[in-house]
C-alpha atoms as a PDB file:
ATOM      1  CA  UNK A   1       0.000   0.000   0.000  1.00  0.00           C
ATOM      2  CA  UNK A   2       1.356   3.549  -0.769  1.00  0.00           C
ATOM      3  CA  UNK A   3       1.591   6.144   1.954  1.00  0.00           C
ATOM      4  CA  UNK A   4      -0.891   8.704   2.536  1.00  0.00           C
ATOM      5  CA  UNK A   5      -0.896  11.609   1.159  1.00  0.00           C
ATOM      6  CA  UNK A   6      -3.828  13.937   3.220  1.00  0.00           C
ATOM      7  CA  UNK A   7      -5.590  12.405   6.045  1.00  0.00           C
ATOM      8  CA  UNK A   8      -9.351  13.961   7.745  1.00  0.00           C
ATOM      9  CA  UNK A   9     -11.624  13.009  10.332  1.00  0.00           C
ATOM     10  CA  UNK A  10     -12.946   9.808   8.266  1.00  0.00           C
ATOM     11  CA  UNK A  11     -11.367   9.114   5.448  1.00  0.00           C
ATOM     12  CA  UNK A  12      -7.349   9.334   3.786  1.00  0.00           C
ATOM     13  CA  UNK A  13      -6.568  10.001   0.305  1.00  0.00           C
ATOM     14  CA  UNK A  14      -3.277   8.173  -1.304  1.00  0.00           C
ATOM     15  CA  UNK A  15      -1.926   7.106  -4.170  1.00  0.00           C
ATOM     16  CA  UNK A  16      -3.707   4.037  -6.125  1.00  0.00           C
ATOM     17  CA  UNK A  17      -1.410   0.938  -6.617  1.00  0.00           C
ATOM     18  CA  UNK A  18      -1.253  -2.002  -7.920  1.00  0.00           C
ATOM     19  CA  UNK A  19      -2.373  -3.737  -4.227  1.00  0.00           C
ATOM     20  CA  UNK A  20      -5.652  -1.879  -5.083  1.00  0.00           C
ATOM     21  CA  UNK A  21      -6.489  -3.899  -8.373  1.00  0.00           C
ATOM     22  CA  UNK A  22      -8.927  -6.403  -7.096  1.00  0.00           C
ATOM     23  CA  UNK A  23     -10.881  -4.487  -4.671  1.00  0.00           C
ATOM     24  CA  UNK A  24     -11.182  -1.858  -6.668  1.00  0.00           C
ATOM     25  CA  UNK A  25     -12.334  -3.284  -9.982  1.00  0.00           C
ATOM     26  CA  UNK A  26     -14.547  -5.351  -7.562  1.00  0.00           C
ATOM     27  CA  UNK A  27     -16.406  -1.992  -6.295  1.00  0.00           C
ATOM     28  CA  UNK A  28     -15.921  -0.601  -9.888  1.00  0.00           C
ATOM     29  CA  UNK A  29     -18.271  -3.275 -11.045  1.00  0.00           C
ATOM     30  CA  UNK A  30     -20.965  -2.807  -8.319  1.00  0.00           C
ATOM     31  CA  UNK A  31     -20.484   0.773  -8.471  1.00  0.00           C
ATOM     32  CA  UNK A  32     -21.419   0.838 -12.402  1.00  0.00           C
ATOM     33  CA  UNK A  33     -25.091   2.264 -12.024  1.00  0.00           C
ATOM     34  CA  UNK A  34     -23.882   4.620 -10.066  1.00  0.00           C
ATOM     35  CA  UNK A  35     -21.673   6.190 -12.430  1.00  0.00           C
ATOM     36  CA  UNK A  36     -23.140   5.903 -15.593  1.00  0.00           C
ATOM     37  CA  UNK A  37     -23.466   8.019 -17.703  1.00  0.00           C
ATOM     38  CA  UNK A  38     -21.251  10.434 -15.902  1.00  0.00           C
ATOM     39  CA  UNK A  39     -17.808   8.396 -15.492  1.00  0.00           C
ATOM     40  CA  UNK A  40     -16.398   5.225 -16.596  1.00  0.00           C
ATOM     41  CA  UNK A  41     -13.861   3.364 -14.179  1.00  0.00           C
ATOM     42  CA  UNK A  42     -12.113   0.169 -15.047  1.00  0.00           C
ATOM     43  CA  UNK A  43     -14.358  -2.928 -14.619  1.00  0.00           C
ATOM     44  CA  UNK A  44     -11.432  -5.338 -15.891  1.00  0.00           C
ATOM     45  CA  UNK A  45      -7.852  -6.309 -14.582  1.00  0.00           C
ATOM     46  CA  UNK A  46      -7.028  -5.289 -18.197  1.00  0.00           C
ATOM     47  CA  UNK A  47      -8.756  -1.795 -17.339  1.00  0.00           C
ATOM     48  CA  UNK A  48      -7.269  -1.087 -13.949  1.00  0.00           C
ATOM     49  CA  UNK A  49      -3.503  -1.701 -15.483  1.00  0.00           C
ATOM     50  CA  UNK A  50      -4.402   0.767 -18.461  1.00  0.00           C
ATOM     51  CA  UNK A  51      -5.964   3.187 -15.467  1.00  0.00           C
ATOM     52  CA  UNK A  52      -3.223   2.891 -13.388  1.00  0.00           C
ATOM     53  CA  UNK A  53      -0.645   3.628 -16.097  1.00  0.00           C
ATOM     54  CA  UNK A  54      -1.943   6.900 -16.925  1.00  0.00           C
ATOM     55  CA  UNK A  55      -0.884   8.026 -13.265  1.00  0.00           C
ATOM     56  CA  UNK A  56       2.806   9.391 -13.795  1.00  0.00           C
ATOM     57  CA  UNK A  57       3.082  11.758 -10.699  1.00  0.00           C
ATOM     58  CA  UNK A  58       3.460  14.598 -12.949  1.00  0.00           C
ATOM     59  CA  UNK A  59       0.523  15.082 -15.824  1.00  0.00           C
ATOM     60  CA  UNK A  60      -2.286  12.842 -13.613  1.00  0.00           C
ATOM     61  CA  UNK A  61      -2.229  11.769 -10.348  1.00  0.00           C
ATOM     62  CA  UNK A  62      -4.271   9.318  -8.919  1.00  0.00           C
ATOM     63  CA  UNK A  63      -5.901   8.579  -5.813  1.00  0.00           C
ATOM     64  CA  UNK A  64      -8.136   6.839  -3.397  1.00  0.00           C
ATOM     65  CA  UNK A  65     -10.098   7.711  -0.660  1.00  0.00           C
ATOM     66  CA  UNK A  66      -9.997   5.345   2.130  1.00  0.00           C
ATOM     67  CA  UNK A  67     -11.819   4.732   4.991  1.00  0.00           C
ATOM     68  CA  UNK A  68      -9.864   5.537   7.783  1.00  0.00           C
ATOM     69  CA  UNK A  69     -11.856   2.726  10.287  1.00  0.00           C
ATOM     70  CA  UNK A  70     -11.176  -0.361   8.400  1.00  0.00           C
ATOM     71  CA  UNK A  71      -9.008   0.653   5.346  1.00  0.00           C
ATOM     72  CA  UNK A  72     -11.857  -0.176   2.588  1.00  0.00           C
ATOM     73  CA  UNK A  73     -11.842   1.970  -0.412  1.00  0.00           C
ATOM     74  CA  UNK A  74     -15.197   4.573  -0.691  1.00  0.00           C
ATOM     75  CA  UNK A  75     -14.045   6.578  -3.733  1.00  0.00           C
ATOM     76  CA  UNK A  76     -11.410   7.540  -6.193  1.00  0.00           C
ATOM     77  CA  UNK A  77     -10.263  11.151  -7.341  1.00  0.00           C
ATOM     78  CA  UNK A  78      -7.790  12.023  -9.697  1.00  0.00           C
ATOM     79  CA  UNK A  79      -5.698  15.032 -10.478  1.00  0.00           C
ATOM     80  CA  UNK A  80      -5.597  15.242 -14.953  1.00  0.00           C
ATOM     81  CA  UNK A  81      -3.889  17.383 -17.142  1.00  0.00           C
ATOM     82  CA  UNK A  82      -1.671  19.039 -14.732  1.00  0.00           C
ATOM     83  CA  UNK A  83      -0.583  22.089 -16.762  1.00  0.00           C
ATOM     84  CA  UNK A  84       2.487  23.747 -15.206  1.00  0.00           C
ATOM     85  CA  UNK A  85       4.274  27.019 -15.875  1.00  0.00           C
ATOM     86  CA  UNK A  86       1.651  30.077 -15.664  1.00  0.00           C
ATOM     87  CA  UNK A  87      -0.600  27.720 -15.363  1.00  0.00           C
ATOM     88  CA  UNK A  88      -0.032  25.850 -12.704  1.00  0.00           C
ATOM     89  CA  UNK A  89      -3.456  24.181 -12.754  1.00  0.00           C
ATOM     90  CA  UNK A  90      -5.351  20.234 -12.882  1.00  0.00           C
ATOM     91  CA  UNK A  91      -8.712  19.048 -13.247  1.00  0.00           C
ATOM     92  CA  UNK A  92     -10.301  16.216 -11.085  1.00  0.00           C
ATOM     93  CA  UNK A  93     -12.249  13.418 -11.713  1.00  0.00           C
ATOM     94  CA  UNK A  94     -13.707  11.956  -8.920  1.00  0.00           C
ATOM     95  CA  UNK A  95     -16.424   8.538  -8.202  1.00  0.00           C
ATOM     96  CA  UNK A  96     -17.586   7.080  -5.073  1.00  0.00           C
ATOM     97  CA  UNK A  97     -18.113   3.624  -5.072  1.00  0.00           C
ATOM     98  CA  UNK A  98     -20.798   1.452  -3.273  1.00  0.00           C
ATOM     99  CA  UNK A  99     -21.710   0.480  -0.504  1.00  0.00           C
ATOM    100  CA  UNK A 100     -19.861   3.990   1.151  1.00  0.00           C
ATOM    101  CA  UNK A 101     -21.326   6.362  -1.387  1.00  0.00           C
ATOM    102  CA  UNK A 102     -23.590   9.162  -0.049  1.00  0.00           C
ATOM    103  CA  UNK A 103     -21.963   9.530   3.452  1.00  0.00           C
ATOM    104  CA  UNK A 104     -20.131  12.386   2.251  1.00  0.00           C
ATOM    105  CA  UNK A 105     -16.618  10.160   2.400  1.00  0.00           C
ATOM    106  CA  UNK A 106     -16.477  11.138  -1.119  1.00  0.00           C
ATOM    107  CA  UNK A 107     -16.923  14.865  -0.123  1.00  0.00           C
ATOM    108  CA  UNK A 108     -14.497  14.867   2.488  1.00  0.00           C
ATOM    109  CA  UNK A 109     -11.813  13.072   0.071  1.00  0.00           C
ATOM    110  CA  UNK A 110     -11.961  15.413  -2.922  1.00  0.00           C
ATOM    111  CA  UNK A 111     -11.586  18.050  -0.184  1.00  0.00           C
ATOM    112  CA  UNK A 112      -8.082  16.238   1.204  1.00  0.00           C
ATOM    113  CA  UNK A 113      -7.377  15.693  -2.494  1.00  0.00           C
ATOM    114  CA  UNK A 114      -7.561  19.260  -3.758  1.00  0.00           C
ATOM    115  CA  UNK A 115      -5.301  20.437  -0.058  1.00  0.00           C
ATOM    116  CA  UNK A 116      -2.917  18.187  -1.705  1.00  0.00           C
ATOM    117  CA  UNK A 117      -3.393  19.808  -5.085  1.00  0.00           C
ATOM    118  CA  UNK A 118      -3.067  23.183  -3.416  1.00  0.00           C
ATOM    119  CA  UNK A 119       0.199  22.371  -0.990  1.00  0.00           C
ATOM    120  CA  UNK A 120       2.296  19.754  -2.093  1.00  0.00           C
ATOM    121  CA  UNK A 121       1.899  19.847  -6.150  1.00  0.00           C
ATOM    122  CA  UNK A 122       1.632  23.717  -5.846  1.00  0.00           C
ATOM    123  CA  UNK A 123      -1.088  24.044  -8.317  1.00  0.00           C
ATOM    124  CA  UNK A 124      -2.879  27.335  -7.927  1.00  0.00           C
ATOM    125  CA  UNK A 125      -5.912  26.104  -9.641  1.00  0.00           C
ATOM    126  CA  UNK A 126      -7.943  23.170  -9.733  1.00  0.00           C
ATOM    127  CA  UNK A 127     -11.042  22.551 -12.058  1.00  0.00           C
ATOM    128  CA  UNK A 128     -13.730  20.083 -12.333  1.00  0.00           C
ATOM    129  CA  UNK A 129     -15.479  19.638 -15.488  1.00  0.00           C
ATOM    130  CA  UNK A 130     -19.574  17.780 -14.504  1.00  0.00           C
ATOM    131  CA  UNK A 131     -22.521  16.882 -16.365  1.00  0.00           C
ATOM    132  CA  UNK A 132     -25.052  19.363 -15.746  1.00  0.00           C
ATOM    133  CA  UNK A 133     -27.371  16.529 -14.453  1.00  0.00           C
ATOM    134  CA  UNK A 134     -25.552  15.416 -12.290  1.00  0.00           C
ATOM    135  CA  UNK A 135     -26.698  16.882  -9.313  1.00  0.00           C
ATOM    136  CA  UNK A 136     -24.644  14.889  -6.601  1.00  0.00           C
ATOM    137  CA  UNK A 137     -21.760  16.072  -8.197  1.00  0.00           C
ATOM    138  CA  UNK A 138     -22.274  19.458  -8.146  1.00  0.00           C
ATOM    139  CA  UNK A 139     -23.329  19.650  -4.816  1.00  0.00           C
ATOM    140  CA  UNK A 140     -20.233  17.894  -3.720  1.00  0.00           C
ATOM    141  CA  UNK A 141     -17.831  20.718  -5.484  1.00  0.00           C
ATOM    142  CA  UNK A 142     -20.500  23.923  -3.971  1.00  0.00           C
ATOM    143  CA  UNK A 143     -19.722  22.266  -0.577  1.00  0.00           C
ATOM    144  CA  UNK A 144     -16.293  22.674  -1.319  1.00  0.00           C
ATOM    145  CA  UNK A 145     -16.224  26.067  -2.408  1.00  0.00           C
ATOM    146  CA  UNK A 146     -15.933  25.478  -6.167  1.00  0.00           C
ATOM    147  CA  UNK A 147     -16.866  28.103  -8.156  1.00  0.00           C
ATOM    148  CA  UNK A 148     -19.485  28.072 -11.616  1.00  0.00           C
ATOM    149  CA  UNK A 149     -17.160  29.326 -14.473  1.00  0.00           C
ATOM    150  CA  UNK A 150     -19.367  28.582 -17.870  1.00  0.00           C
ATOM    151  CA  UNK A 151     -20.832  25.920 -19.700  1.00  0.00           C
ATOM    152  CA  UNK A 152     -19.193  24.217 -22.896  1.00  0.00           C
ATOM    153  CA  UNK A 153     -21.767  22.377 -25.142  1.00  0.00           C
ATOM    154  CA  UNK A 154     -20.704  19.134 -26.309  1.00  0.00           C
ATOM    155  CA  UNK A 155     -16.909  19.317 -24.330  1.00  0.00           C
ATOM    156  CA  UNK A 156     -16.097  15.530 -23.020  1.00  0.00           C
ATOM    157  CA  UNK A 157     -16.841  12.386 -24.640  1.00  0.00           C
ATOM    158  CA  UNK A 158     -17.890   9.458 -22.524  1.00  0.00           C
ATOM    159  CA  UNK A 159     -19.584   6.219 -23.759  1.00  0.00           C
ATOM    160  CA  UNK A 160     -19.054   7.609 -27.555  1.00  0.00           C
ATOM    161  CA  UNK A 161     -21.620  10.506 -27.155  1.00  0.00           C
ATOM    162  CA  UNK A 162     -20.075  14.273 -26.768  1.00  0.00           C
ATOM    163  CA  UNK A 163     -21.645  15.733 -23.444  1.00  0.00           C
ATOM    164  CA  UNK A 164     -21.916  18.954 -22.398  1.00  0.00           C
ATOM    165  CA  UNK A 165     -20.155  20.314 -18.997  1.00  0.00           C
ATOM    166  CA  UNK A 166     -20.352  23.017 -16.773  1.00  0.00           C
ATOM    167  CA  UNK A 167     -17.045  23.859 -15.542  1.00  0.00           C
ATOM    168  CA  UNK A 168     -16.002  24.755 -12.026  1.00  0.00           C
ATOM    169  CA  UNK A 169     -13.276  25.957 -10.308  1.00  0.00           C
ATOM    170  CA  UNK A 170     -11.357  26.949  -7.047  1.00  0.00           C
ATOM    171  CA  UNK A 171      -8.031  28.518  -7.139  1.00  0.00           C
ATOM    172  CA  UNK A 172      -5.460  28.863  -3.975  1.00  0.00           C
ATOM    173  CA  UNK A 173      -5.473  32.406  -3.026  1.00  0.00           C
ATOM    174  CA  UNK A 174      -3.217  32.179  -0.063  1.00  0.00           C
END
């Protein structure tokens, strides 16, 4: 198991590894009508390694949220398209998984995920690009004082269909 990299009340965020392949493919899989249509996680060992390749600690970073009573995984967020330079910005992409979704464990992850963002990758920026249905989601970022920036028809494609976004944002003003 990697190390953690934020820790809160009830949950700690670290890096995914390879040690995380079965359980979380496992949850992936009973997790799917949860996330469709709004994200797609790897449902196959063949998946997870493709997943966990794109993670090189400097474009994309990815992470899990763990429980901290117990260890289980209740989510997964992940830092993409780290720009640096003027920049200096990311966008997440975040899922819970079931049985631990809509206990805010998710909440309080992405939370410890973009502190991490903010101090120890030194991004000043982090962005979050959601479905305009889907409401859980943008409650979650409004709790965490993400901001609404715009709305770009037709931006991401998931499940071959081009969906339209709103984009959000908080930047590290400190």
């Amino acid at each position: 198991m990697s190390a953690t990299l934020k820790a809160g009340e009830r949950v700690v965020v670290r890096r995914v590894s390879a040690d995380d392949e079965a359980r979380f493919v496992e949850l992936a899989c009973m997790s799917t009508g949860l996330h469709r249509p709004w994200v797609n996680l790897p449902v196959s060992v063949a998946e997870f390694k493709e997943y966990l390749a794109r993670f090189d600690q400097v474009s994309a970073v990815g992470m899990v949220v763990c429980l901290r009573d117990g260890g289980d995984l209740a989510g997964v967020v992940n830092i993409n398209g780290i720009v640096r330079g003027s920049y200096q910005r990311g966008v997440l992409g975040y899922a819970a998984f079931l049985p631990h979704a809509g206990r805010g464990y998710l909440t309080e992850g992405v939370g410890l995920a973009v502190r991490y963002a903010f101090e120890e990758l030194a991004l000043h920026r982090v962005e979050a690009d959601i479905q305009p249905g889907n409401t859980a989601s943008i409650r979650l970022v409004r709790r965490l004082g993400f901001r609404k920036e715009g709305f770009s028809p037709g931006f991401i494609r998931i499940n071959g269909v081009w969906r339209d976004h709103e984009r959000w944002a908080l930047t590290d003003d400190g």
